[in-house]
Protein backbone atom coordinates (compact mmCIF):
# COMPACT_ATOMS: atom_id res chain seq x y z
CA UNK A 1 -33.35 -1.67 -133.33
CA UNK A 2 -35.46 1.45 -132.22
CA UNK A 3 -38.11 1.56 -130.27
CA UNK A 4 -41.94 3.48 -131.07
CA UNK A 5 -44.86 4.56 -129.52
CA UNK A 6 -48.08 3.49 -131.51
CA UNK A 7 -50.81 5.58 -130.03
CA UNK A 8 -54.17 4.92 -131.21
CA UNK A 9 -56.84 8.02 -131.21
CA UNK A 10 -60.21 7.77 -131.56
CA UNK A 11 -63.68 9.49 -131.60
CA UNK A 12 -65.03 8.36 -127.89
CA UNK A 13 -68.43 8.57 -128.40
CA UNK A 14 -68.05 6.34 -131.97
CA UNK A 15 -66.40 3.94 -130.09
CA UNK A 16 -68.92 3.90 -126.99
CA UNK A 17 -71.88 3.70 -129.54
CA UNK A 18 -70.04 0.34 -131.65
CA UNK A 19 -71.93 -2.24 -131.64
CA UNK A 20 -70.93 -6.13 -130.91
CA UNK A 21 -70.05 -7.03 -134.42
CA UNK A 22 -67.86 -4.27 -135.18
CA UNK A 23 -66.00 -4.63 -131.56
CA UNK A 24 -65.28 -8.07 -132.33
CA UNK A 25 -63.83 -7.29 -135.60
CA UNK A 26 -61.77 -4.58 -134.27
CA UNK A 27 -60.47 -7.00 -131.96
CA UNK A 28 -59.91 -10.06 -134.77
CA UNK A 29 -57.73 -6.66 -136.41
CA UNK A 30 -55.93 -6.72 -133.55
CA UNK A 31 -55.12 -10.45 -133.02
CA UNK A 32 -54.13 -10.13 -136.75
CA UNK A 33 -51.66 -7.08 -135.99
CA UNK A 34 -50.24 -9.01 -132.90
CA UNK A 35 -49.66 -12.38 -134.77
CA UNK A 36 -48.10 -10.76 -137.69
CA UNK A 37 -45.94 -8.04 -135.75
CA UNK A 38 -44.69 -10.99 -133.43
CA UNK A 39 -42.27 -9.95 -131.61
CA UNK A 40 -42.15 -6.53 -132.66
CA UNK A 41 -44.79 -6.16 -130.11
CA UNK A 42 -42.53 -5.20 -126.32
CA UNK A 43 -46.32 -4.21 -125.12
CA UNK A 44 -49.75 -2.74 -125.86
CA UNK A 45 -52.95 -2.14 -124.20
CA UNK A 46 -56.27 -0.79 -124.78
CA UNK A 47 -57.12 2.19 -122.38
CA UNK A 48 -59.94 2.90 -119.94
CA UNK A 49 -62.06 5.69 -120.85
CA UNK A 50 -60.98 9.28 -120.54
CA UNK A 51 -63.28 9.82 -117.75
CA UNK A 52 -61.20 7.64 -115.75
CA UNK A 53 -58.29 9.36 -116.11
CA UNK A 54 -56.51 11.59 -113.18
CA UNK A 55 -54.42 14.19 -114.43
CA UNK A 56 -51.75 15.93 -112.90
CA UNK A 57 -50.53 19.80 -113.06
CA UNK A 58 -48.38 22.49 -111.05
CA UNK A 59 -50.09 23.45 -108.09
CA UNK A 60 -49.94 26.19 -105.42
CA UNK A 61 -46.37 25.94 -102.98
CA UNK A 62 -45.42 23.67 -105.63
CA UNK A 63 -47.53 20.97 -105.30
CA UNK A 64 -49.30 19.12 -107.59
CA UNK A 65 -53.35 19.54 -107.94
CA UNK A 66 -55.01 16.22 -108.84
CA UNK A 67 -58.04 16.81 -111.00
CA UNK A 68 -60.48 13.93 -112.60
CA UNK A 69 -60.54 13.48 -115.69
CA UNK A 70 -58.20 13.86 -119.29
CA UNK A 71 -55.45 16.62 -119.45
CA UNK A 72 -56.97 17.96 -122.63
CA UNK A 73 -60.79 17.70 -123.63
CA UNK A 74 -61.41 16.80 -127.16
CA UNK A 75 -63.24 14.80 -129.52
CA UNK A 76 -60.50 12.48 -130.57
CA UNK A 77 -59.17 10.65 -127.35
CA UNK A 78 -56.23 8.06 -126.68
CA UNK A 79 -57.52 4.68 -126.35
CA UNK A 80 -54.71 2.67 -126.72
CA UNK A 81 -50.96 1.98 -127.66
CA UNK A 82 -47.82 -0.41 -128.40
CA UNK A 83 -44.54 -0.11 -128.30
CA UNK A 84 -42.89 -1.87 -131.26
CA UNK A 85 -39.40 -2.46 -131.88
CA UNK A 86 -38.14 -2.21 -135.80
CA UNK A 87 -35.35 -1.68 -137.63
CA UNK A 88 -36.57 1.89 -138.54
CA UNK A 89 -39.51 4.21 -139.15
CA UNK A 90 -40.65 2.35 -142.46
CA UNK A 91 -40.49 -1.00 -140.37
CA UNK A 92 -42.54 0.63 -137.88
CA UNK A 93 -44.93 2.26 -140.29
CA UNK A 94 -45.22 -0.76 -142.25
CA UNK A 95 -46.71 -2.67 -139.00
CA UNK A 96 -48.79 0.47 -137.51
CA UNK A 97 -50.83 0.19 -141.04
CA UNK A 98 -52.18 -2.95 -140.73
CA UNK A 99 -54.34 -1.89 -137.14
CA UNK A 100 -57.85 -1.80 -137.69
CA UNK A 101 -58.04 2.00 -136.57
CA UNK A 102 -55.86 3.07 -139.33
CA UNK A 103 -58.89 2.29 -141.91
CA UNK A 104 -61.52 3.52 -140.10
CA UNK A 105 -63.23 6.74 -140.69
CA UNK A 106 -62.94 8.07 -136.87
CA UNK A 107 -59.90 7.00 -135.69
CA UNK A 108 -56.17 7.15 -136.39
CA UNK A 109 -52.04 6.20 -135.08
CA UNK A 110 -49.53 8.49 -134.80
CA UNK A 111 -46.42 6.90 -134.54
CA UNK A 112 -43.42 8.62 -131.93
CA UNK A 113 -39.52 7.31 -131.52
CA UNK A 114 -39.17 6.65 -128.30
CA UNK A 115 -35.99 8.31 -126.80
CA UNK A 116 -33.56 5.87 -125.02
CA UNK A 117 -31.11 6.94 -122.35
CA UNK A 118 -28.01 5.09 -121.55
């Protein structure tokens, strides 16, 4: 079995302007997702906002500088992920279309093989 990354992207100000209803349908979409994956589901969480990231990069003497915030500004932002195990890329395909984020108009998955080292 292989392993993926389901990262989940979506339009951070259309998220922070949902309203009650549609949250709690999102979530039912993901309850949905989890029963039917099963165990196909190692882990997944939904991400803080952007603005509470701390990113990382090469720094003078070769240290790192810590700076607030996302490594790269833009409108569509990483709000969540899974890691699945499936037999293959249609297995893991077949499972990453049934989130709720797949059918909505701002959002999306990208699906990424995750590399394992022996």
């Amino acid at each position: 079995m292989a392993k993926y990354l389901v990262l989940i992207y979506g339009d951070e100000q259309e998220w922070a302007n949902t309203g009650p209803q549609e949250r709690a349908r999102i979530e039912a979409g993901h309850q949905r997702f989890a029963a039917t994956a099963g165990a196909a589901v190692l882990s997944g969480h939904e991400l803080m906002p952007p603005g509470t990231a701390t990113s990382l990069r090469q720094g003078p003497a070769e240290r790192p500088t810590v700076t607030d915030g996302p490594f790269l500004e833009s409108k569509e932002v990483l709000g969540g992920y899974y890691v699945l195990e499936a037999a293959d890329l249609d297995a893991a395909i077949a499972l990453a279309g049934l989130l709720p984020e797949v059918a909505a108009s701002h959002s999306g998955v990208e699906i990424r093989p995750i590399r394992e080292h022996n």
